[in-house]
PDB file of N, CA and C in Angstrom:
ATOM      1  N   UNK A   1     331.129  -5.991  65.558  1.00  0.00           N
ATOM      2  CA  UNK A   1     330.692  -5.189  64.446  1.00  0.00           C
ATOM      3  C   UNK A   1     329.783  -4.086  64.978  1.00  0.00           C
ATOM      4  N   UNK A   2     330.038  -2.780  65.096  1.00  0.00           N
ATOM      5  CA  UNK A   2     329.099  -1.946  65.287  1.00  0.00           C
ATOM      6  C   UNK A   2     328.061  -1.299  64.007  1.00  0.00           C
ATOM      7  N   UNK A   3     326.974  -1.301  64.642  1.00  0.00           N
ATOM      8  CA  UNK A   3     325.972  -0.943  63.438  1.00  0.00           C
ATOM      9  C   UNK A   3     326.275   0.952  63.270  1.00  0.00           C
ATOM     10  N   UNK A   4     325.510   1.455  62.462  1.00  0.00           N
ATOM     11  CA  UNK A   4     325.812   2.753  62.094  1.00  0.00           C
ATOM     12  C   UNK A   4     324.490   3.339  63.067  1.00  0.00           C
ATOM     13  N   UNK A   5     324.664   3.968  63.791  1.00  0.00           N
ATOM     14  CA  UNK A   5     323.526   4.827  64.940  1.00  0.00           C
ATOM     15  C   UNK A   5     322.978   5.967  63.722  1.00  0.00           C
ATOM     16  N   UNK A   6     321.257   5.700  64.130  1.00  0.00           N
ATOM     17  CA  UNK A   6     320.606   6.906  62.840  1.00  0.00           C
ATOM     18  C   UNK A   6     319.666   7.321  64.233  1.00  0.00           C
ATOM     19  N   UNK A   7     319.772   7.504  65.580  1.00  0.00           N
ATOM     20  CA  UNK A   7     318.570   8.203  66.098  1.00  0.00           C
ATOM     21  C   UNK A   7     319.529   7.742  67.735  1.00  0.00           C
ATOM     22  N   UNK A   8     319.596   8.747  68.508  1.00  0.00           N
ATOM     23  CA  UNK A   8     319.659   8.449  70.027  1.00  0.00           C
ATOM     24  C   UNK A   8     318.282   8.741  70.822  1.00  0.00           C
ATOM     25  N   UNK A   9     318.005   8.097  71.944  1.00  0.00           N
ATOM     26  CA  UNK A   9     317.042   8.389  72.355  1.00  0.00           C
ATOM     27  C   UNK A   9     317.432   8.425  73.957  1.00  0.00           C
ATOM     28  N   UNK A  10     317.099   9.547  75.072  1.00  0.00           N
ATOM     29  CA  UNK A  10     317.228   9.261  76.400  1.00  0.00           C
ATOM     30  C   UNK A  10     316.617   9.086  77.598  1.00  0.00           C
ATOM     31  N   UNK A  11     316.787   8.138  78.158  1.00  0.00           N
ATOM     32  CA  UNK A  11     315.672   7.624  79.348  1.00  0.00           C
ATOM     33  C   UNK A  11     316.202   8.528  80.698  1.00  0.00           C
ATOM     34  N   UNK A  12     315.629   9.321  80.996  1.00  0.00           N
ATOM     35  CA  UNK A  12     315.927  10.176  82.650  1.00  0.00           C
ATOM     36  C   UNK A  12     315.289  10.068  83.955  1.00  0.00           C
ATOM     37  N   UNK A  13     316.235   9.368  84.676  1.00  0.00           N
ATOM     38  CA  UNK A  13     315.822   9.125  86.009  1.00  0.00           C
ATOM     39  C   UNK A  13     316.077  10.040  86.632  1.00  0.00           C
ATOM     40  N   UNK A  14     315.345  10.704  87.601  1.00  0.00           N
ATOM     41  CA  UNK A  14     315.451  11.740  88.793  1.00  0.00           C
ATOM     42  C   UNK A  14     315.175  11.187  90.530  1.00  0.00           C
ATOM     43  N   UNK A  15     316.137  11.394  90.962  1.00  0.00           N
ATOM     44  CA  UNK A  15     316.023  10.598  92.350  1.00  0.00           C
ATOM     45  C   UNK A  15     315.836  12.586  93.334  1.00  0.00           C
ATOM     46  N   UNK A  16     314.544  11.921  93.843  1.00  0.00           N
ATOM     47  CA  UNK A  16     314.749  13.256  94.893  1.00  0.00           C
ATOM     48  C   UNK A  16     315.291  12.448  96.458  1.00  0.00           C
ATOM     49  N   UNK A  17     316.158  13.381  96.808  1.00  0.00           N
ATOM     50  CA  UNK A  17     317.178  12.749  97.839  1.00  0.00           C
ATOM     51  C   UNK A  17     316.227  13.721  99.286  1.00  0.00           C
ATOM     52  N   UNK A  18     316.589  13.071 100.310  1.00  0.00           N
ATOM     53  CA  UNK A  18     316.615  13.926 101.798  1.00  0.00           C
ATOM     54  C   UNK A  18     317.587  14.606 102.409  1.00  0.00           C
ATOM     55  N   UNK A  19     318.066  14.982 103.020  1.00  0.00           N
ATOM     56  CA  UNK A  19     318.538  15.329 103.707  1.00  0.00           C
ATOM     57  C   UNK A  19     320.041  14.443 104.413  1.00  0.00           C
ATOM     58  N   UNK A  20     319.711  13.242 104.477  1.00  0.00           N
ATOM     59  CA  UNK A  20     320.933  12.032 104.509  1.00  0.00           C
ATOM     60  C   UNK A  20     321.161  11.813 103.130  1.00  0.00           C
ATOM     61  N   UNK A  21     320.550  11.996 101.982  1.00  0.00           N
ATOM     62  CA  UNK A  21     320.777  11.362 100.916  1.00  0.00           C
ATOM     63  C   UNK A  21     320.579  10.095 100.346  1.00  0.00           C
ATOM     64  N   UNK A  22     319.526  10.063 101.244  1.00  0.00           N
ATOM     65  CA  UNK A  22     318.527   8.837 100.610  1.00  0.00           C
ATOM     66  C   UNK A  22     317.235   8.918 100.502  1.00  0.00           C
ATOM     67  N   UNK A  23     317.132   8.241  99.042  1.00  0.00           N
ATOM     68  CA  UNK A  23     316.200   8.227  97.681  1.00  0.00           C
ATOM     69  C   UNK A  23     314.618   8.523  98.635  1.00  0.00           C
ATOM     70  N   UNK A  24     313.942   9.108  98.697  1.00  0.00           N
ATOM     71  CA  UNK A  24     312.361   9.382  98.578  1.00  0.00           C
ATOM     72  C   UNK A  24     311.483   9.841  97.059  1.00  0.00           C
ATOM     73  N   UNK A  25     312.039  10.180  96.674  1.00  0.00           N
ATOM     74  CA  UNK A  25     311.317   9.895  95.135  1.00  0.00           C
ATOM     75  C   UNK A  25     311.999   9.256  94.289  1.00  0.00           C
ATOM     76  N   UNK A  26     311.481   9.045  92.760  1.00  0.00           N
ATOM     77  CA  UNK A  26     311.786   8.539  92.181  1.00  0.00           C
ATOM     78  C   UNK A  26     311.032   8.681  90.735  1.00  0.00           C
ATOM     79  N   UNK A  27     311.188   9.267  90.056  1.00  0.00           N
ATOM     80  CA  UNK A  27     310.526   9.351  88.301  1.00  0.00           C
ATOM     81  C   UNK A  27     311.635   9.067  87.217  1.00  0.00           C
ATOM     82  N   UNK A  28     310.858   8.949  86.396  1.00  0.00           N
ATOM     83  CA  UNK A  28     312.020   8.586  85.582  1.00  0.00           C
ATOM     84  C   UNK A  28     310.727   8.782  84.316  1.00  0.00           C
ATOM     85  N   UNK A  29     310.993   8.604  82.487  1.00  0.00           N
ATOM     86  CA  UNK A  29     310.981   9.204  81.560  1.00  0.00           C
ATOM     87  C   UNK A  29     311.975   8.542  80.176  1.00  0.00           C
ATOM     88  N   UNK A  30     311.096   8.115  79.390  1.00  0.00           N
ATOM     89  CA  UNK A  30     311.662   7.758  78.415  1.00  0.00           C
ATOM     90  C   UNK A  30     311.357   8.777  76.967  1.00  0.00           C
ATOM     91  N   UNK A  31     311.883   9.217  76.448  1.00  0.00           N
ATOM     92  CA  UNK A  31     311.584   9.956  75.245  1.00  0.00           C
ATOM     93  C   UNK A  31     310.524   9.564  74.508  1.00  0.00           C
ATOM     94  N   UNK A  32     310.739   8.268  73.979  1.00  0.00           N
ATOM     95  CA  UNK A  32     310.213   7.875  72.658  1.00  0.00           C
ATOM     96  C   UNK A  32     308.696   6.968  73.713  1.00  0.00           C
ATOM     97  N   UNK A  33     308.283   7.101  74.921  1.00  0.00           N
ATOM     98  CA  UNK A  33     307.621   6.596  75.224  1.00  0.00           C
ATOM     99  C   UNK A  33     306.262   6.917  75.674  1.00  0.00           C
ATOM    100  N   UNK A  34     306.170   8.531  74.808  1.00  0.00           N
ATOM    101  CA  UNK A  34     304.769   9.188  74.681  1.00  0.00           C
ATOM    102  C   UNK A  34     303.958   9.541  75.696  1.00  0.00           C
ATOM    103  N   UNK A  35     304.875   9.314  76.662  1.00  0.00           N
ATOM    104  CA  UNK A  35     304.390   9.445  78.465  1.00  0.00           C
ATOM    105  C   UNK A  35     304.810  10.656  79.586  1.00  0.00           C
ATOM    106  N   UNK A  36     304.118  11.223  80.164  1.00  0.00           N
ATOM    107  CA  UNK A  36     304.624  12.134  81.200  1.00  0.00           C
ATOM    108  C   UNK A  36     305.471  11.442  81.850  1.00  0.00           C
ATOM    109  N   UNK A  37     306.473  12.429  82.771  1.00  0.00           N
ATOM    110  CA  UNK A  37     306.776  11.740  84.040  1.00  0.00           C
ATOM    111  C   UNK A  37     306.534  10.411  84.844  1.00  0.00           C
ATOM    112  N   UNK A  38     307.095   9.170  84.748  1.00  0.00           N
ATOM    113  CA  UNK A  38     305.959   8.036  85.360  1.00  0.00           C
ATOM    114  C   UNK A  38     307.190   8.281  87.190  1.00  0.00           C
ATOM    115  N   UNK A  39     306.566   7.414  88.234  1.00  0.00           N
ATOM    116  CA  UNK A  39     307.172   7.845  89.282  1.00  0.00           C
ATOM    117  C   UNK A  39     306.750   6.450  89.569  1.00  0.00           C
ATOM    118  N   UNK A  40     308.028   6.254  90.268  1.00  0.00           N
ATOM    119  CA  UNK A  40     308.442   4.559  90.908  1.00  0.00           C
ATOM    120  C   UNK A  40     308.601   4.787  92.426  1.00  0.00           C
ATOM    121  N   UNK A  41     309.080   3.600  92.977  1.00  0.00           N
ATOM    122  CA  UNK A  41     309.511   3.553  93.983  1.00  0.00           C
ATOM    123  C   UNK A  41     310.338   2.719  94.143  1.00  0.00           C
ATOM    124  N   UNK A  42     310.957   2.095  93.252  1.00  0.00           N
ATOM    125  CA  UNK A  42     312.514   1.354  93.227  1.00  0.00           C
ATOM    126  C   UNK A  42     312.472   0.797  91.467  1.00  0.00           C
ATOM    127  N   UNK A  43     314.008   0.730  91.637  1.00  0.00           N
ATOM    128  CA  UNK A  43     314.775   0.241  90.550  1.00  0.00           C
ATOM    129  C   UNK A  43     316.116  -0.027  90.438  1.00  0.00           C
ATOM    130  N   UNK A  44     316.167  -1.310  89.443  1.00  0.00           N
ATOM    131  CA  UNK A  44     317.823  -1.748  89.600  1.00  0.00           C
ATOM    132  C   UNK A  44     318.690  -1.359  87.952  1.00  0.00           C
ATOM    133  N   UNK A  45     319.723  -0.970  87.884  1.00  0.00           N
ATOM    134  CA  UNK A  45     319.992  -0.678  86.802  1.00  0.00           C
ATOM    135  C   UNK A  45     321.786  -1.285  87.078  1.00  0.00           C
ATOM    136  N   UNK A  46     321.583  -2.068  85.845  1.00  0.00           N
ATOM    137  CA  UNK A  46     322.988  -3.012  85.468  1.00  0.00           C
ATOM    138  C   UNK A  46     323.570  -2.493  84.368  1.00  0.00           C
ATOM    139  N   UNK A  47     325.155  -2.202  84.261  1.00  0.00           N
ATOM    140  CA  UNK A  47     325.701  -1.600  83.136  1.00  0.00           C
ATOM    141  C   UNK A  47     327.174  -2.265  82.737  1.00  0.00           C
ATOM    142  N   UNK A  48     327.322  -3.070  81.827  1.00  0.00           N
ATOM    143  CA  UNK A  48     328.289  -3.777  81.248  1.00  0.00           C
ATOM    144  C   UNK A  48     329.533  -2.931  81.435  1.00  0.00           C
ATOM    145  N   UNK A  49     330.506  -3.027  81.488  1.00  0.00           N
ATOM    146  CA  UNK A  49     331.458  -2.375  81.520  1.00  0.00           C
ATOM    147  C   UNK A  49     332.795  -3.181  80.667  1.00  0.00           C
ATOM    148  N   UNK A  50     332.583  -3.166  79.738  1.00  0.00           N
ATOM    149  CA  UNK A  50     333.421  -4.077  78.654  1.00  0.00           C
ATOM    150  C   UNK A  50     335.037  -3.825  79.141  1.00  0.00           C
ATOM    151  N   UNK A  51     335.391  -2.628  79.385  1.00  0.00           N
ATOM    152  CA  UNK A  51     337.455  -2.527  79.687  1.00  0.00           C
ATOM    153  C   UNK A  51     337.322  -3.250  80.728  1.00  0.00           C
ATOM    154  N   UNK A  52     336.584  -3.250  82.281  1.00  0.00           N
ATOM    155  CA  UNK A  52     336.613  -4.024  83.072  1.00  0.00           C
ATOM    156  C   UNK A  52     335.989  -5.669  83.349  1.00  0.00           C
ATOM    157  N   UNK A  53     335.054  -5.489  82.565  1.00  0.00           N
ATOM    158  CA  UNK A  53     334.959  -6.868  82.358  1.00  0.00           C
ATOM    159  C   UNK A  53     333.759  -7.369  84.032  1.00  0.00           C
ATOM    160  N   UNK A  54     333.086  -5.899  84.323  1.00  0.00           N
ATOM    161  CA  UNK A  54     332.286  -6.438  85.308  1.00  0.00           C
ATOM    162  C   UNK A  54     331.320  -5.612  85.219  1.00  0.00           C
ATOM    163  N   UNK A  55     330.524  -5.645  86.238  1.00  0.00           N
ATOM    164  CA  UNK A  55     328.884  -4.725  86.344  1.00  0.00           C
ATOM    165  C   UNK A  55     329.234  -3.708  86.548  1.00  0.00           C
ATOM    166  N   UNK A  56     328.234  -2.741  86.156  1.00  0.00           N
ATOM    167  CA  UNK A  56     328.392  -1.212  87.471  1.00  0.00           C
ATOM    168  C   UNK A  56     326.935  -1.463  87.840  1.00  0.00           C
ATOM    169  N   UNK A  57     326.667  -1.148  89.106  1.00  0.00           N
ATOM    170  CA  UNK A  57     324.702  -1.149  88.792  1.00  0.00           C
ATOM    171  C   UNK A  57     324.243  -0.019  90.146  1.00  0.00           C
ATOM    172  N   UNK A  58     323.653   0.025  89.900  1.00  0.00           N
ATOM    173  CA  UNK A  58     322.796   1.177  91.160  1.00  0.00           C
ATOM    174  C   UNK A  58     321.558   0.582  91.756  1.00  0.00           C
ATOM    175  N   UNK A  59     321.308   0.279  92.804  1.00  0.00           N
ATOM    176  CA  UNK A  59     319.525  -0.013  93.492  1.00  0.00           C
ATOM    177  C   UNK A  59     318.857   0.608  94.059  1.00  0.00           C
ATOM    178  N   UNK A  60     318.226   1.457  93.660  1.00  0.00           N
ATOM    179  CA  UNK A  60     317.355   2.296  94.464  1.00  0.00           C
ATOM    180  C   UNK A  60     316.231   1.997  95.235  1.00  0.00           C
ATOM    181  N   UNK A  61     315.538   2.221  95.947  1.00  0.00           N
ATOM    182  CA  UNK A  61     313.970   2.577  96.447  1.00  0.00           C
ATOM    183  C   UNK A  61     313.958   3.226  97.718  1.00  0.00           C
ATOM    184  N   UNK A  62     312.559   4.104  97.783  1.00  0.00           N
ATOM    185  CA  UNK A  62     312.154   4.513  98.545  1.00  0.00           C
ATOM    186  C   UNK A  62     311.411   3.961  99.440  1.00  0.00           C
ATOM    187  N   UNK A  63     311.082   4.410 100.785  1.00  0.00           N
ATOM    188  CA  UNK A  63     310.629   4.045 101.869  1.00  0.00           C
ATOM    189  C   UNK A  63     308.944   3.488 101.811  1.00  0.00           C
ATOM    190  N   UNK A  64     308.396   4.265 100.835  1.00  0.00           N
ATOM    191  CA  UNK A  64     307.065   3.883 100.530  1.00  0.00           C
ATOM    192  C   UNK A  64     307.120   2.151 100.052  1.00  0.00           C
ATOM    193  N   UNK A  65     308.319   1.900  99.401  1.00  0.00           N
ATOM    194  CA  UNK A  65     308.190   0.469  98.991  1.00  0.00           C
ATOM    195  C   UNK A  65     308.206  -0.499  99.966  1.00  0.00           C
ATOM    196  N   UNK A  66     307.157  -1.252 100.305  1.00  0.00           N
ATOM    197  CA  UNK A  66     307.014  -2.029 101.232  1.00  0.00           C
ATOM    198  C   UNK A  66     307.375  -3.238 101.133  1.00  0.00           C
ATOM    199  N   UNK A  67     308.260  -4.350 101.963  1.00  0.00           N
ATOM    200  CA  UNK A  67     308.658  -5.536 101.788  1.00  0.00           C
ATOM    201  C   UNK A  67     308.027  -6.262 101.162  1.00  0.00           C
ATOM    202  N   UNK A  68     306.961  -6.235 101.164  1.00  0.00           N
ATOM    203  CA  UNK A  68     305.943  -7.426 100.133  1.00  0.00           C
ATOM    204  C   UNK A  68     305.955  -7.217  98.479  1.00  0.00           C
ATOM    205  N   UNK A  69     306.012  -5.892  98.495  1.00  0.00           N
ATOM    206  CA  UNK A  69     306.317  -5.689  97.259  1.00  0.00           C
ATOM    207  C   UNK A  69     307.533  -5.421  96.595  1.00  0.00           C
ATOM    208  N   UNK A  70     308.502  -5.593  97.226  1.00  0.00           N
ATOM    209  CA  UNK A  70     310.093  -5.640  96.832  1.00  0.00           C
ATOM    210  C   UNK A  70     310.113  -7.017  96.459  1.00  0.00           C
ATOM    211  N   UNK A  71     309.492  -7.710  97.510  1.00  0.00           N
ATOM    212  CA  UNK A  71     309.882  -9.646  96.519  1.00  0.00           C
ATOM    213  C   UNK A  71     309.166  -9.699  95.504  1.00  0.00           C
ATOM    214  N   UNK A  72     307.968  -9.032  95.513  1.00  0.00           N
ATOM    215  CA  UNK A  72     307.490  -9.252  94.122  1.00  0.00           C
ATOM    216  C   UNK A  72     308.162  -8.239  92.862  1.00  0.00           C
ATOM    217  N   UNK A  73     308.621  -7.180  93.041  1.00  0.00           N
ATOM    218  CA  UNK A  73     309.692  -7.038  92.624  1.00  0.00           C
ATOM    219  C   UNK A  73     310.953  -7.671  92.056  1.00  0.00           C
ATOM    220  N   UNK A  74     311.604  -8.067  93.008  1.00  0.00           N
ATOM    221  CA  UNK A  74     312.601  -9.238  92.623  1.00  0.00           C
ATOM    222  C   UNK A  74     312.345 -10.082  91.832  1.00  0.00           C
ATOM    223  N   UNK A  75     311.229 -10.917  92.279  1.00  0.00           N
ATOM    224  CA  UNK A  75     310.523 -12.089  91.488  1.00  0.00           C
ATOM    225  C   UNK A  75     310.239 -12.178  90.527  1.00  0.00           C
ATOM    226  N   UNK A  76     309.427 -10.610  90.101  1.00  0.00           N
ATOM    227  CA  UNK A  76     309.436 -10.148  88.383  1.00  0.00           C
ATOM    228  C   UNK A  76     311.053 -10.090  87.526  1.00  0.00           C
ATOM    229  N   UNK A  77     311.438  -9.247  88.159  1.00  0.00           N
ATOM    230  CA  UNK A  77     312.878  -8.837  87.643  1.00  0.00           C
ATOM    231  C   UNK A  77     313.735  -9.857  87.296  1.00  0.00           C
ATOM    232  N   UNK A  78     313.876 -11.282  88.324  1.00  0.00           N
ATOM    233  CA  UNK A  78     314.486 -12.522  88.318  1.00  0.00           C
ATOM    234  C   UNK A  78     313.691 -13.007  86.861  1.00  0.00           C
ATOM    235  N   UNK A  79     312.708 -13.297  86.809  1.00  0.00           N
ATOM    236  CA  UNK A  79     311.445 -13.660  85.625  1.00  0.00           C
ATOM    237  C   UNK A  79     312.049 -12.869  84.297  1.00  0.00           C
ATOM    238  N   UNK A  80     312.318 -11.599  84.302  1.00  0.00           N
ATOM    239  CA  UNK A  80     312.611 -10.833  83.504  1.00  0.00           C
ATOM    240  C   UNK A  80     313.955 -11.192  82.760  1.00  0.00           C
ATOM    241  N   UNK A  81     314.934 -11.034  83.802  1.00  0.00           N
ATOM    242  CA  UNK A  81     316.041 -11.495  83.465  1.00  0.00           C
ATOM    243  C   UNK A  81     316.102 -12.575  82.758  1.00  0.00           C
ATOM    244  N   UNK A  82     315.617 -14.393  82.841  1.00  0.00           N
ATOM    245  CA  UNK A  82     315.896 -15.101  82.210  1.00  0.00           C
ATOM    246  C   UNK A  82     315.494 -15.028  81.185  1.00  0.00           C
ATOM    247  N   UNK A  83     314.088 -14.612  80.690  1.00  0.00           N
ATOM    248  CA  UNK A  83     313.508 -14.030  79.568  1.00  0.00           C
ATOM    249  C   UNK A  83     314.817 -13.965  78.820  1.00  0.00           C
ATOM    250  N   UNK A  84     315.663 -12.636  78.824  1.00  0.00           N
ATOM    251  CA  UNK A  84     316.656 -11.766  78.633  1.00  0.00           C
ATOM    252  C   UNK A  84     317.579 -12.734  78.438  1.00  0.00           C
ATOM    253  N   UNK A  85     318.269 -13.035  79.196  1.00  0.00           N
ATOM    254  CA  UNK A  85     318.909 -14.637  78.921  1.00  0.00           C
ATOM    255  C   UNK A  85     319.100 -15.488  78.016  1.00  0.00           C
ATOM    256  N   UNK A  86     317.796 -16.433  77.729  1.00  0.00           N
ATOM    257  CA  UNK A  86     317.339 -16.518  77.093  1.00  0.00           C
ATOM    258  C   UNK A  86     317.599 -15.988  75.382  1.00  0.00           C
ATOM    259  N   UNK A  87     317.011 -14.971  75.132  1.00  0.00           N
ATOM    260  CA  UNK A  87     317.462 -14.231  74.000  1.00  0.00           C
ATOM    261  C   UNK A  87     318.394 -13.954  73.248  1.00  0.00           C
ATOM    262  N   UNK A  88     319.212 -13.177  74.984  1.00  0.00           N
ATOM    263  CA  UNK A  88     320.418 -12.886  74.374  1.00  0.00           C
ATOM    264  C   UNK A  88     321.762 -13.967  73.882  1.00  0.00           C
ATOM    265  N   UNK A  89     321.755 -15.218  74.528  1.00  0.00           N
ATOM    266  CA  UNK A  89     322.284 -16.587  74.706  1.00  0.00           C
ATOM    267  C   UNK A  89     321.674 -17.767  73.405  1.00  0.00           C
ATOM    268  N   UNK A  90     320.555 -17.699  74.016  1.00  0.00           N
ATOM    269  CA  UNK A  90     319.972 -18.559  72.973  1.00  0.00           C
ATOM    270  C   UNK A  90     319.940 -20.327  73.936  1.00  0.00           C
ATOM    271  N   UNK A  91     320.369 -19.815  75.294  1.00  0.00           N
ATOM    272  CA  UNK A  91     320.862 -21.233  76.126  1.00  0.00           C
ATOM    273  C   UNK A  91     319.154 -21.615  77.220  1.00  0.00           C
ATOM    274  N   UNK A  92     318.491 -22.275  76.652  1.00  0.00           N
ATOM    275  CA  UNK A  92     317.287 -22.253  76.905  1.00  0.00           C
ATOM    276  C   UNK A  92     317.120 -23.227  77.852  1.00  0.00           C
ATOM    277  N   UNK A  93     318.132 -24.225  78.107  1.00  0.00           N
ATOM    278  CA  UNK A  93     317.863 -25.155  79.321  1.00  0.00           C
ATOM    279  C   UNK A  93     317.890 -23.901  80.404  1.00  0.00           C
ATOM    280  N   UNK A  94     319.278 -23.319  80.334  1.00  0.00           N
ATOM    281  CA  UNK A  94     319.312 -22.559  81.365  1.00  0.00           C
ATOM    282  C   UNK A  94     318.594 -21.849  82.286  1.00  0.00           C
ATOM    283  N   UNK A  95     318.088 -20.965  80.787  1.00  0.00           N
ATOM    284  CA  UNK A  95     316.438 -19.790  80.938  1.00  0.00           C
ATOM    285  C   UNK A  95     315.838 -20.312  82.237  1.00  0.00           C
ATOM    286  N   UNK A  96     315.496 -21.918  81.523  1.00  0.00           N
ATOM    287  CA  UNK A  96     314.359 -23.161  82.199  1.00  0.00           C
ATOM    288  C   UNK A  96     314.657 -23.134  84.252  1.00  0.00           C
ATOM    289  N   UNK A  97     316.221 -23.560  83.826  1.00  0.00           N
ATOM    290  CA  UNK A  97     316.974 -23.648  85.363  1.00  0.00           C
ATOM    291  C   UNK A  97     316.450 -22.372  85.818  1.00  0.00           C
ATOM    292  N   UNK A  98     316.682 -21.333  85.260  1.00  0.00           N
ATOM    293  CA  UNK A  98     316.084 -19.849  86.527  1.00  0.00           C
ATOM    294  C   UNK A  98     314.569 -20.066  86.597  1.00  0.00           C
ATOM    295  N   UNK A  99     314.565 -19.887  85.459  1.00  0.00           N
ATOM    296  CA  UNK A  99     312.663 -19.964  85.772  1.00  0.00           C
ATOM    297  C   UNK A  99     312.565 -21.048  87.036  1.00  0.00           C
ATOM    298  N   UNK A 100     313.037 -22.344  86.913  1.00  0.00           N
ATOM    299  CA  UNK A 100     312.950 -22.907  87.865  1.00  0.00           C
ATOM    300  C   UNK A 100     313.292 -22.423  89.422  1.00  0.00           C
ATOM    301  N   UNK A 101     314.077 -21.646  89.772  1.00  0.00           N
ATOM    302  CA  UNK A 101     314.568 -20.990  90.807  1.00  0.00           C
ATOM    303  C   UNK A 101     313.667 -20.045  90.833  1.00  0.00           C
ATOM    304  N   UNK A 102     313.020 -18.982  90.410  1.00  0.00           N
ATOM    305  CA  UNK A 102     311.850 -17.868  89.954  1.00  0.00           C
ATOM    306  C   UNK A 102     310.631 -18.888  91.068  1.00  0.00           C
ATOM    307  N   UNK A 103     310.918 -20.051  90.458  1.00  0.00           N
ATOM    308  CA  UNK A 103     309.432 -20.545  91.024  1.00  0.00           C
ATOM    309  C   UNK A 103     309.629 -20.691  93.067  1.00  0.00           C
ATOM    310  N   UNK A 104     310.792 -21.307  92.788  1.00  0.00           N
ATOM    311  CA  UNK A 104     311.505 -21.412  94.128  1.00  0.00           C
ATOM    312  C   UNK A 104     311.326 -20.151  95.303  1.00  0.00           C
ATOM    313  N   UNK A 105     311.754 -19.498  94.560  1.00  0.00           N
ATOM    314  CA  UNK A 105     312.189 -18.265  95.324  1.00  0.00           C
ATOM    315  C   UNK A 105     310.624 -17.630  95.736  1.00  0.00           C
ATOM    316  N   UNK A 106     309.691 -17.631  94.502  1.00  0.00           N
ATOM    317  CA  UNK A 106     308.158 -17.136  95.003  1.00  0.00           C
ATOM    318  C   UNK A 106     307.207 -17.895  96.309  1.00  0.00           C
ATOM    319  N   UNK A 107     307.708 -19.325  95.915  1.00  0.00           N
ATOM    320  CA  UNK A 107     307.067 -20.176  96.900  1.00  0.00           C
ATOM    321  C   UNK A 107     307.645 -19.792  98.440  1.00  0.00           C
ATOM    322  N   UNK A 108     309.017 -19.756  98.130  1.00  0.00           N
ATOM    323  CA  UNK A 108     309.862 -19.323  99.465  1.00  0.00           C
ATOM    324  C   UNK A 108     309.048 -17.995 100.456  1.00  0.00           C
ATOM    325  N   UNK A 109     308.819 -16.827  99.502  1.00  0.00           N
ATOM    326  CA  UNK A 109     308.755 -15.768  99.729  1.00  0.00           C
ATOM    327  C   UNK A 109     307.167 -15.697 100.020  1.00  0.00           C
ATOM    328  N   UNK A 110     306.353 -16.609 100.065  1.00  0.00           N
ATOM    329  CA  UNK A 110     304.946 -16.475 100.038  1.00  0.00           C
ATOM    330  C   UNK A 110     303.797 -16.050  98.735  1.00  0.00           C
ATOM    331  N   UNK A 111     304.253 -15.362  97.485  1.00  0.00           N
ATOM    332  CA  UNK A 111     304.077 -14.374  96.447  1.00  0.00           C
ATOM    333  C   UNK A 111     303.564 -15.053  95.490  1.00  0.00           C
ATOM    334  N   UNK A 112     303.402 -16.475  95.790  1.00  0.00           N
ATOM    335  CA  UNK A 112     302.686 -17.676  94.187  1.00  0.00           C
ATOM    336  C   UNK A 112     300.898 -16.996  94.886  1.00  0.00           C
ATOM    337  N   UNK A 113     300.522 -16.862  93.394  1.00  0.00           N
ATOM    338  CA  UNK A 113     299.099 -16.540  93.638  1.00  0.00           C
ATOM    339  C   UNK A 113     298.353 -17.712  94.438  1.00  0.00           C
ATOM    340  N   UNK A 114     297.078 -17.437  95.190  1.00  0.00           N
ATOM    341  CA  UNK A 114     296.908 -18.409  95.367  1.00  0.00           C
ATOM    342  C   UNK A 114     295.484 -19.131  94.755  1.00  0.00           C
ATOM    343  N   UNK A 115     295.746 -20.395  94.712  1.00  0.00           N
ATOM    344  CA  UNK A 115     294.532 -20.873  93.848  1.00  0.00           C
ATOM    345  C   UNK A 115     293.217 -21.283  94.545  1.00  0.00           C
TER     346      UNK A 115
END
């Protein structure tokens, strides 16, 4: 069932490239989000592709992003995702199972705060 669209809104990412063509900047911009320019240094973007029936996705980052903070990266994003999951499913053992792996993967990676 599609709903009736009363407003589009567009989010713009700008990748400044080098010379090989890989990513050193990175901003991006949401309309409705009352904000200048914000500027990253990585991002993953996943896009359904319903005729094919698989992902399209893009991963960016720049060189400034340092390994320590890419797993914590991940780690959020993994976190994020089941959230998302979650929601969209309604399959909450599951959620549980990633979260459980979320925890895994931080301990693995060094990134659990420490107490």
């Amino acid at each position: 069932m599609n709903k009736e669209i009363t407003k589009t809104s567009n989010i713009t990412i700008k990748i400044g490239l080098d010379p090989n063509k890989l990513p050193v900047s990175i901003v991006w911009n949401a309309e409705d989000n009352g904000l200048e320019e914000q500027a990253a240094e990585a991002f993953l973007l996943s896009i359904w592709d319903k005729k094919e029936k698989n992902t399209l996705k893009i991963d960016l980052w720049t060189p400034e992003m340092s390994v320590e903070e890419m797993k914590q990266f991940f780690h959020q994003t993994l976190l994020s995702m089941s959230d998302t999951f979650e929601k969209a499913t309604g399959e909450h053992l599951m959620a549980e199972d990633l979260r459980d792996y979320c925890y895994h993967f931080a301990d693995k990676m060094n990134i659990l705060p420490k107490e």
